[in-house]
Protein backbone atom coordinates (compact mmCIF):
# COMPACT_ATOMS: atom_id res chain seq x y z
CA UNK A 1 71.99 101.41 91.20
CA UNK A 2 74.32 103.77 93.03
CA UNK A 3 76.56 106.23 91.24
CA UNK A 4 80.32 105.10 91.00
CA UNK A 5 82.40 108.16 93.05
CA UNK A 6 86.23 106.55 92.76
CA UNK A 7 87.64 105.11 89.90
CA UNK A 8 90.77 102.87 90.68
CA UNK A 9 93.75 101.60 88.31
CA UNK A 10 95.90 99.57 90.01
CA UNK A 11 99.33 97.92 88.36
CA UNK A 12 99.09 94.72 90.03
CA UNK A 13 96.65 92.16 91.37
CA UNK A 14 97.32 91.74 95.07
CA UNK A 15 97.74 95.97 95.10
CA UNK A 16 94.19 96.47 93.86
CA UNK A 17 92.76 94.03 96.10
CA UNK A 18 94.76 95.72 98.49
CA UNK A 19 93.58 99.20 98.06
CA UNK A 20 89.73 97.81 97.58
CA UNK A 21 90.42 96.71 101.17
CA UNK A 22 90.91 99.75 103.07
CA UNK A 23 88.02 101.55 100.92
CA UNK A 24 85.86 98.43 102.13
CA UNK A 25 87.27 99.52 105.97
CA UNK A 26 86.55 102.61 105.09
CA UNK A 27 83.03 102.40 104.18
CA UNK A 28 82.72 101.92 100.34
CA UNK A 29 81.22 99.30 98.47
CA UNK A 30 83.79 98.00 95.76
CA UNK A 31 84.24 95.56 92.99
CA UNK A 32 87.58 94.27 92.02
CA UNK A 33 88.05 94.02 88.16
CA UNK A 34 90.47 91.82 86.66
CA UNK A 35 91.54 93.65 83.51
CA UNK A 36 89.64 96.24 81.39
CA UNK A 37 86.05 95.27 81.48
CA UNK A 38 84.79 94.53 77.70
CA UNK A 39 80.86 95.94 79.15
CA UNK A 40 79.50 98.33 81.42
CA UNK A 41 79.67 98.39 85.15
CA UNK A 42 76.65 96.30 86.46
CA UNK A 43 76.64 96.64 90.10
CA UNK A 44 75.72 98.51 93.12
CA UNK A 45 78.79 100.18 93.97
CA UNK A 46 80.92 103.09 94.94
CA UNK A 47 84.25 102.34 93.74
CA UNK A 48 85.54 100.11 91.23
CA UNK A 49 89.57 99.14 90.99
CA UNK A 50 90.40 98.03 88.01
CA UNK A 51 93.57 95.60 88.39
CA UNK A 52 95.92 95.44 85.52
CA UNK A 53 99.18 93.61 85.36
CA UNK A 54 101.42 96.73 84.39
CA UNK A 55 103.88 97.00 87.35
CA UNK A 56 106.65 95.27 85.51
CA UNK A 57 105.73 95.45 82.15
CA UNK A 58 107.19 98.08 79.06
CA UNK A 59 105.86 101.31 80.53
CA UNK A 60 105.15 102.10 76.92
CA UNK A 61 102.23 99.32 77.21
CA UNK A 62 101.65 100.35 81.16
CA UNK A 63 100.83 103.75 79.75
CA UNK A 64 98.36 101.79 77.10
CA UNK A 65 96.57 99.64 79.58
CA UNK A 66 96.39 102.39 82.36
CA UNK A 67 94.77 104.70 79.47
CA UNK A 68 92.32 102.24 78.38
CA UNK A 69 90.64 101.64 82.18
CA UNK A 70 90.90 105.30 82.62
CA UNK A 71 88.21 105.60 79.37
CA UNK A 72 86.15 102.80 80.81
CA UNK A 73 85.93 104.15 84.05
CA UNK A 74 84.91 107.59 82.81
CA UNK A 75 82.13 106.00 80.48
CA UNK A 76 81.03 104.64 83.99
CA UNK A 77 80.84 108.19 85.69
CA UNK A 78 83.49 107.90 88.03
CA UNK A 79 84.35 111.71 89.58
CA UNK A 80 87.72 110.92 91.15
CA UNK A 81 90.88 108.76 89.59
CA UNK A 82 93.07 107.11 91.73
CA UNK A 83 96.30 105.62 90.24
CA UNK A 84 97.23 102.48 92.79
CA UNK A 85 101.31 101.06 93.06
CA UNK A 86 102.99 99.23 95.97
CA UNK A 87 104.09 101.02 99.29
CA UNK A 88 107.59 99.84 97.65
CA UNK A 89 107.54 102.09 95.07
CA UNK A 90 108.65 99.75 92.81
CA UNK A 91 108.00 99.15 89.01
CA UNK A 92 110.07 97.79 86.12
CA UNK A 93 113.92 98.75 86.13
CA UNK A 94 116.49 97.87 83.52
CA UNK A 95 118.70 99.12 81.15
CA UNK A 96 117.30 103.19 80.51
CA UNK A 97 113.95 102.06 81.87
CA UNK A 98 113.74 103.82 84.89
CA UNK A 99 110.45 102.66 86.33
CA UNK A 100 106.24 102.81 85.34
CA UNK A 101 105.01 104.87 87.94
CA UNK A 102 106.31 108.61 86.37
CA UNK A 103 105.55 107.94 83.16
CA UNK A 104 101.86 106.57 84.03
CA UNK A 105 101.31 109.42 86.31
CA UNK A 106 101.76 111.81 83.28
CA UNK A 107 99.58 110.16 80.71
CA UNK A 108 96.82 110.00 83.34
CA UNK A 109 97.59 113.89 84.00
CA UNK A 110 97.35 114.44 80.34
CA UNK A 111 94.38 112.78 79.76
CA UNK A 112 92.41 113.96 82.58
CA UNK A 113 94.52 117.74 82.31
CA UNK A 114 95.33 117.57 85.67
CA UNK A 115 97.65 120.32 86.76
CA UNK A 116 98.91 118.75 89.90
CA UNK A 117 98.71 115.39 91.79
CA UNK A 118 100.66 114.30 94.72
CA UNK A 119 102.44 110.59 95.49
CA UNK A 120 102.86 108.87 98.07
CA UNK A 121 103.12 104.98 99.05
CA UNK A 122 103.04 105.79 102.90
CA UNK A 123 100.98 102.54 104.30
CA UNK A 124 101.60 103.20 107.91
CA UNK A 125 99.19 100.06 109.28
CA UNK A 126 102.05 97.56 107.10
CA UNK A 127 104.86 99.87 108.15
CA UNK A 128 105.43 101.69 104.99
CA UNK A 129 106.25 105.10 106.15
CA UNK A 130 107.56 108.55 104.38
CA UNK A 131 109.77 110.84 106.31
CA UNK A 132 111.25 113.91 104.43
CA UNK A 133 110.90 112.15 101.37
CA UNK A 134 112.58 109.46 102.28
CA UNK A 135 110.23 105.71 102.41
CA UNK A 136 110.91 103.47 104.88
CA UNK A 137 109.87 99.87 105.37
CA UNK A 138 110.27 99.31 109.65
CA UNK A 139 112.93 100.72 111.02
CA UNK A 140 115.11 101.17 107.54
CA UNK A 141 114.89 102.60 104.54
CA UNK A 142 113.79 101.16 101.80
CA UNK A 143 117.15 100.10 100.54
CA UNK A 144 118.14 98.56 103.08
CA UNK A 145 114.58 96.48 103.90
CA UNK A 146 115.47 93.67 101.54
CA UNK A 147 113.76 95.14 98.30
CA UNK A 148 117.14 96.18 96.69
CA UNK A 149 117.54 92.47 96.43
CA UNK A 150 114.23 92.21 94.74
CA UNK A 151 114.75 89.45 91.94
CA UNK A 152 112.40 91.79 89.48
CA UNK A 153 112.30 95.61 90.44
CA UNK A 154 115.17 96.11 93.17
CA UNK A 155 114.81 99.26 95.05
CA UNK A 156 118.12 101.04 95.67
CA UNK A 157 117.11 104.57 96.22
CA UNK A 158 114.57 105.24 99.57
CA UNK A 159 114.55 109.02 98.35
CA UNK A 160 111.13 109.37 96.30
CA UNK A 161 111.55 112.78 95.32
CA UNK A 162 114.77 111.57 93.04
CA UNK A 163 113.35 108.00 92.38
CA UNK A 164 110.20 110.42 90.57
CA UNK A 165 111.96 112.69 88.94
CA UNK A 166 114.03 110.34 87.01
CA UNK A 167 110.68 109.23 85.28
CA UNK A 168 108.90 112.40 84.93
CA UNK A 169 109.21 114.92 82.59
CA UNK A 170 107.49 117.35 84.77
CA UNK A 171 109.09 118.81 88.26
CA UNK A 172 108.67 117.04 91.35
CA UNK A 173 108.67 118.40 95.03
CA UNK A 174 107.95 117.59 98.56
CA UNK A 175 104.97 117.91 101.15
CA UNK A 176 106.84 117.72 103.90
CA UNK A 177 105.17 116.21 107.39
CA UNK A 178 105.69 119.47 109.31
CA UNK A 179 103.02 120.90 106.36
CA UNK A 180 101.05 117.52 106.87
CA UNK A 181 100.84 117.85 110.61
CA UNK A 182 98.64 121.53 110.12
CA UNK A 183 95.71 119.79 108.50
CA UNK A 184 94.20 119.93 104.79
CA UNK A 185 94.34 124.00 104.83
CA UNK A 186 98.45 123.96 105.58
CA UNK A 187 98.85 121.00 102.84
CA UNK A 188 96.25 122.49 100.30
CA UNK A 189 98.05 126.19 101.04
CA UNK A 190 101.23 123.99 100.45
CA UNK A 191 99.87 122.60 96.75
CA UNK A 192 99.57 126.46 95.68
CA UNK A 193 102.81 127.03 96.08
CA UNK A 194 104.34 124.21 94.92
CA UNK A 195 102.10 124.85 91.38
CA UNK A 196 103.07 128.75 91.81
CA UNK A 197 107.15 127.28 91.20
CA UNK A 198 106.48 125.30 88.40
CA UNK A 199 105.91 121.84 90.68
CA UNK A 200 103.47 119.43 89.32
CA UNK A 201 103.79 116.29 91.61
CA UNK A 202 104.42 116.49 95.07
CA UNK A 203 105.69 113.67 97.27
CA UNK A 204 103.83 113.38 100.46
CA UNK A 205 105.27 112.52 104.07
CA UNK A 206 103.10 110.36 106.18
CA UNK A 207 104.32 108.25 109.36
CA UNK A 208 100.63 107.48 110.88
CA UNK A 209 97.56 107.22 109.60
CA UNK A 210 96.27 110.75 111.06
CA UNK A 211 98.72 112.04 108.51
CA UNK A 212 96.51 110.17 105.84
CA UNK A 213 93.41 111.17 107.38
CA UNK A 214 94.59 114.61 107.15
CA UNK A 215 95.53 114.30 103.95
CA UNK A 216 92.27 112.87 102.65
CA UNK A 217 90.09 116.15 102.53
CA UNK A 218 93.03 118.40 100.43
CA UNK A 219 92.46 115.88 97.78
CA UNK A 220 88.53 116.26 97.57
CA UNK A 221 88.52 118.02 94.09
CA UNK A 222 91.87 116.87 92.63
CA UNK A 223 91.04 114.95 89.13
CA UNK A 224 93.76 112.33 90.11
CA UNK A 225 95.24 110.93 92.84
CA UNK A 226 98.22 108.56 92.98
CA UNK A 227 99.98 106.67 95.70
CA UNK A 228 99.78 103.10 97.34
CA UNK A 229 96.70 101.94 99.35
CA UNK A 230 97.34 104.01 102.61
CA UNK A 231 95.23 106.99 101.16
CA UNK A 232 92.31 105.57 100.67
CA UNK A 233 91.78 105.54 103.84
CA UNK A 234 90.75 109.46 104.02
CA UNK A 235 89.15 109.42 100.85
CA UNK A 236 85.30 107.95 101.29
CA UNK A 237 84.56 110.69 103.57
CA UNK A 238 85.22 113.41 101.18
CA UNK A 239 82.14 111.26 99.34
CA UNK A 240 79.97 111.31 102.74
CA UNK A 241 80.76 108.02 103.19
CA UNK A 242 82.01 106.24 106.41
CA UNK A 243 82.66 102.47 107.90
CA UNK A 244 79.90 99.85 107.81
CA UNK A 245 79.87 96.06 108.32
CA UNK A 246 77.72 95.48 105.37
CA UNK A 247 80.75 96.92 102.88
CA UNK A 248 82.59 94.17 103.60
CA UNK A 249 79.90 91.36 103.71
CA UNK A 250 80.88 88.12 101.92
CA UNK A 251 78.68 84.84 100.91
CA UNK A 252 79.30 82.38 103.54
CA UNK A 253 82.36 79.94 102.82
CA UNK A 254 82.81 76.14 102.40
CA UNK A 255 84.56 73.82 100.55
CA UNK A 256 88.52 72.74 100.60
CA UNK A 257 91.14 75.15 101.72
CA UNK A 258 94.83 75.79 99.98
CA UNK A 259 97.78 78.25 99.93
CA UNK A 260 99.65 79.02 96.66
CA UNK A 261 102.87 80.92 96.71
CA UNK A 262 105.41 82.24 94.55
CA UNK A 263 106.51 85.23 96.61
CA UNK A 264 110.39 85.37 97.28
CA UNK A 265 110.15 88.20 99.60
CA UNK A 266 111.09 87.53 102.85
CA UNK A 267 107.31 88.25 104.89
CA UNK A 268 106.49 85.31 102.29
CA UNK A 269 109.45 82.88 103.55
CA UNK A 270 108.80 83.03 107.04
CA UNK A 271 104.92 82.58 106.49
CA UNK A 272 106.03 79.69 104.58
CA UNK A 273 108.01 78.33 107.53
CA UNK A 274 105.16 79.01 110.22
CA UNK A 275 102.82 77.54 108.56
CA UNK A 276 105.82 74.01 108.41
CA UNK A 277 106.65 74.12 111.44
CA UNK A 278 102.71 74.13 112.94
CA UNK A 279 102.77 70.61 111.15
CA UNK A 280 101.04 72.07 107.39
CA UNK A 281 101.13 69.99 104.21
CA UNK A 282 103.56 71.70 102.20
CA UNK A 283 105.52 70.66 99.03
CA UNK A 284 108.46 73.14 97.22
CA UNK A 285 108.05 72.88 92.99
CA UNK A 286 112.19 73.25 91.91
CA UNK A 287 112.09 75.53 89.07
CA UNK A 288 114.65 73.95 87.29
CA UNK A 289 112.65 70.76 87.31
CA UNK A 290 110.40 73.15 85.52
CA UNK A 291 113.04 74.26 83.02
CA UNK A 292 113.29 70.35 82.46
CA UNK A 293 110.43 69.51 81.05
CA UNK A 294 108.60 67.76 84.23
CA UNK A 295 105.24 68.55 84.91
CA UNK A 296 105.63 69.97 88.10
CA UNK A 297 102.20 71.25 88.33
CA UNK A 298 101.05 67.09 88.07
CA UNK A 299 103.03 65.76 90.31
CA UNK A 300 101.97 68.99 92.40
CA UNK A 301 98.42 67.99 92.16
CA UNK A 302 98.56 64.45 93.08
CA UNK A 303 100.43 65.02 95.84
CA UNK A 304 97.60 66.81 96.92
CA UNK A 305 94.90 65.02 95.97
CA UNK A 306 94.77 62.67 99.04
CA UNK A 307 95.97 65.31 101.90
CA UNK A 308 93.89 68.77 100.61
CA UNK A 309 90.25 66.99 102.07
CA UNK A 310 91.97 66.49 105.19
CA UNK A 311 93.61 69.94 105.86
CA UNK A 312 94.87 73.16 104.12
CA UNK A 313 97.53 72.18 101.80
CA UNK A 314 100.44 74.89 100.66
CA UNK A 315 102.90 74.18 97.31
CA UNK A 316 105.25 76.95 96.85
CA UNK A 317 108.11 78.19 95.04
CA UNK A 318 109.80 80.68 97.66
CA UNK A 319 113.45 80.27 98.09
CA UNK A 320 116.25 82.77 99.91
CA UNK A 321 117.49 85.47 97.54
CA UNK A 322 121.06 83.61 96.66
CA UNK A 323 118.72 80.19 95.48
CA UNK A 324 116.49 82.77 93.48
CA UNK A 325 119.80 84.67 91.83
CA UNK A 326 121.12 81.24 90.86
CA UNK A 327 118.17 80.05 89.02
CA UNK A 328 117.92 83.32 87.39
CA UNK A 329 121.45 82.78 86.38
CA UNK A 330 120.54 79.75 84.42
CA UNK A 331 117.31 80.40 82.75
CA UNK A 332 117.05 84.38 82.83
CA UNK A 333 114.78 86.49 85.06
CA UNK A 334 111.83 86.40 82.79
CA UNK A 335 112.11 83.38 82.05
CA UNK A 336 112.34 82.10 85.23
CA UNK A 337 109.65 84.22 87.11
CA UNK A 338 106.82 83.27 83.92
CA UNK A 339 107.68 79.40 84.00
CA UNK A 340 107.20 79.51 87.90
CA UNK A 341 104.09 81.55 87.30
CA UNK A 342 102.53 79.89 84.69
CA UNK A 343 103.19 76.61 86.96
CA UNK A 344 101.85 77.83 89.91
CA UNK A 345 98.49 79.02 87.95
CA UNK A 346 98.09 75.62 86.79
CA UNK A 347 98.06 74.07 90.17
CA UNK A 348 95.79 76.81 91.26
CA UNK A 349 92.98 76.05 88.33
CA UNK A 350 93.92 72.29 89.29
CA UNK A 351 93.25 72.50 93.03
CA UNK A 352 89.82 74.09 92.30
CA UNK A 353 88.91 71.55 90.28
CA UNK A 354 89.44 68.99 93.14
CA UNK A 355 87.29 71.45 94.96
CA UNK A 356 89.34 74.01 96.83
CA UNK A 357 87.06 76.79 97.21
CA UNK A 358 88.82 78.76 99.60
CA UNK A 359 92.81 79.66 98.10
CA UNK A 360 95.39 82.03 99.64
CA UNK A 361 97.74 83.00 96.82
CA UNK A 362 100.98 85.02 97.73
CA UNK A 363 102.79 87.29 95.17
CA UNK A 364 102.31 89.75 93.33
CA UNK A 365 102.81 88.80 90.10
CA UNK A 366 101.94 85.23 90.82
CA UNK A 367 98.33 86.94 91.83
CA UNK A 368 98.02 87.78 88.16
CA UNK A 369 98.56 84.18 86.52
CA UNK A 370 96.57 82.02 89.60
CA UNK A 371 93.16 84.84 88.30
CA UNK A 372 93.59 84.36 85.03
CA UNK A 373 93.92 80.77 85.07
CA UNK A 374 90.88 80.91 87.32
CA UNK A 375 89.21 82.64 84.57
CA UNK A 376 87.93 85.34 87.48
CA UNK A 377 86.88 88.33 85.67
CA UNK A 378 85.36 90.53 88.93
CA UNK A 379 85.81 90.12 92.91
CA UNK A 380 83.85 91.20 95.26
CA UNK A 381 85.84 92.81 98.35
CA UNK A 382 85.86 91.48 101.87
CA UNK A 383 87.13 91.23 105.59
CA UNK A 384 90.74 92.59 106.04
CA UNK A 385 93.03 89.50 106.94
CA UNK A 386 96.17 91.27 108.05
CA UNK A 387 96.43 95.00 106.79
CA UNK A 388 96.58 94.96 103.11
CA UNK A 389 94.73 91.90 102.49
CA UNK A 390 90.99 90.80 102.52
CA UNK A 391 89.45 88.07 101.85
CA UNK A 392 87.13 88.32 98.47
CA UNK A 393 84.59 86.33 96.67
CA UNK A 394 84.27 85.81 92.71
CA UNK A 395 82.48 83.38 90.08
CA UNK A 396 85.39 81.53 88.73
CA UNK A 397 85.10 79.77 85.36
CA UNK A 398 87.31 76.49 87.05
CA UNK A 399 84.38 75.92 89.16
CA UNK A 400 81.91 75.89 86.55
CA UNK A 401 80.77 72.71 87.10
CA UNK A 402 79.14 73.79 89.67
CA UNK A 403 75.77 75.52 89.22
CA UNK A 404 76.64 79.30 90.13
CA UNK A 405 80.02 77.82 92.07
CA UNK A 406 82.05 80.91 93.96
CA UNK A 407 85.49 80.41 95.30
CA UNK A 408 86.87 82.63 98.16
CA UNK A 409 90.50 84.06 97.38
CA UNK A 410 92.80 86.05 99.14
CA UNK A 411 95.48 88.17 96.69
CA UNK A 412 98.64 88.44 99.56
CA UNK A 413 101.59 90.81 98.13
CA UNK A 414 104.76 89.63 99.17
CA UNK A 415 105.80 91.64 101.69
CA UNK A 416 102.12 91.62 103.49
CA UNK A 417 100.69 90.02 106.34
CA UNK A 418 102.42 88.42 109.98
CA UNK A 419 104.32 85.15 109.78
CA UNK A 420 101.00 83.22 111.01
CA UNK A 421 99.06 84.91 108.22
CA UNK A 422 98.53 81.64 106.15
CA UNK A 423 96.92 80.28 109.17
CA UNK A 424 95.15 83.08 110.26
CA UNK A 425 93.37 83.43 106.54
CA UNK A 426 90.97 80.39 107.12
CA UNK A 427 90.36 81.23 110.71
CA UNK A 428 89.11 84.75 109.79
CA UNK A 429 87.11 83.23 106.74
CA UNK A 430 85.23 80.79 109.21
């Protein structure tokens, strides 16, 4: 067995499988685990991301659940942490909660007494780019990209060095990209000085991945790294590793194809259009039918039942921001983004039973309910679909009835992938 290098902890689903990606690209061999494993690591492997559901959670209980997969993955060897969130920056926001990320980065610090780490969500290959601190998403900043309408962690503030420090009890500074553009020595001469003021988390600029790559060997002997999947690019070399083929080799795929979604962001609604207008299957679930007592996910499920051997089917629950507000308005945000989850996960688990064995499922959170209903405990780590998102492979308890049954899944964030990527996932797959 090889020896585990990187150690991941990710606060969502679709962001682990998202940073497992571009390590796969990159050249390691990684396994996806869904929660804190209860046993030791039993494969072949150089990185393992554990994937928790923490992004939008109490960060009291982020801080628990980040703390316990940091133990496990130091019981499994692993020399280098890497703390995973979204190249949105975004984690739970109300009242005097002022977001997950700070107050995780600390405990990990603590644990690990870690002087200094850095952050930094820059993702150029999706267009997540950071520019004197400031992130943008395209062509805008962050707050004006569509995520300050965000129906769960609205992003108001594109400057990272103030959205940080207002969770951290430690000082936070800036790696600016004229310090980037010198190379590791400039950025690592950069780090002293930051530490020598008192600094102990630095934002980092990065508008291309050279700026990443750059980036990559400064970290080599820092305990912990944080930021969202864009780093990982530079970081398998510092291990003497570098892109292969076989890192990203998958069993061969059959069986009936689907798409669940229950993304609101707007990649998600025009993916969801595409894939209407080039003639799909599609059916919308009405959350307020939900809130009604029908069983949405049944009447889901038959409506599939005779269409899904025929072609890819897609049920979703994306709606326009107003149509999202409004149902929040009625039931509550929680309320309303669990019920659509927990419905969507049900026609997930249902769909395998009728022998899907190749699902796209969109959203973040939505990620999280669709693998647990699955009863998927580890993934193995694909092809890249669209930057951000590969295809993976895992044994999932709903297909039990078959001896030694996989199913092939693809965990799409949100804002990821083009407006054909719903199509594009099966042709990639085949």
């Amino acid at each position: 067995m090889g020896k585990l290098v990187l150690g991941c902890i990710a606060d969502d689903f679709t962001g682990a499988t998202d940073l497992a990606n571009n390590l796969v690209r990159a050249g390691m061999r990684v396994v996806q685990a869904i929660g804190v494993p209860a046993t030791p690591l039993d494969a072949d492997v150089d990185a393992v991301v554990v994937a928790l559901k923490s992004r939008t959670i109490a960060p009291a209980e982020a801080i628990a659940q980040s703390l316990d997969a940091l133990r496990w993955l130091q019981a499994q060897g692993a020399r280098q942490i890497y703390f995973k969130y979204c190249s949105t920056f975004d984690s739970t926001f109300t009242g005097e909660v002022r977001g997950n990320i700070g107050p995780v980065t600390e405990a990990l610090m603590d644990a690990l007494q870690c002087d200094f780490t850095i952050a930094t969500p820059a993702f150029p290959d999706n267009k997540r780019t950071v520019f004197k601190g400031y992130l943008f998403a395209g062509d805008v900043l962050l707050n004006e990209s569509g995520m300050q309408n965000h129906p769960l962690t609205p992003m108001t503030d594109a400057n990272l060095v103030r959205v940080l420090q207002a969770q951290c009890t430690r000082k936070v500074g800036l790696i600016d990209h004229t310090v980037v553009a010198r190379g590791d020595a400039a950025i690592s001469e950069r780090i002293a000085q930051l530490k020598s003021e008192g600094i102990s988390i630095a934002i980092v600029d990065a508008v291309s991945n050279d700026d990443l790559l750059r980036l990559g060997p400064a970290l080599a002997k820092m305990p912990l790294v944080t930021a969202g999947s864009g780093v990982a690019i530079g970081l398998p070399a510092n291990f003497g590793l570098s892109p292969s083929s076989q890192a990203s080799a998958l069993p061969a795929a059959s069986g009936l194809r689907a798409v669940v979604s229950g993304s609101c962001s707007l990649a998600t609604n025009r993916q969801v259009l595409d894939f209407i207008q080039r003639g799909g299957a599609a059916l919308a679930i009405d959350p307020l039918r939900i809130a009604a007592g029908v069983d949405v996910a049944a009447e889901a499920l038959a409506w599939a039942a005779p269409l899904v051997g025929k072609q890819p089917v897609l049920v979703y629950s994306t709606a326009e921001a107003g149509a999202v507000k409004s149902v929040q308005g009625r039931l509550g945000v929680e309320e309303a983004g669990a019920m659509v989850e927990r419905a969507i996960a049900a026609i997930a688990r249902g769909l395998v039973d009728q022998g899907v064995r190749q699902l796209v499922v969109a959203g973040g959170e939505t990620s999280g309910a669709c693998v647990q209903a699955l009863g998927i405990a580890q993934m193995q780590i694909g092809p890249q679909i669209d930057p951000g998102v590969p295809w993976c492979h895992a044994r999932a308890e709903a297909a039990k009835a078959e001896q030694g049954a996989g199913v092939h899944i693809a965990l799409k964030s949100g804002n990821f992938g083009g407006d054909d990527f719903f199509t594009k996932a099966f042709t990639v797959l085949a």
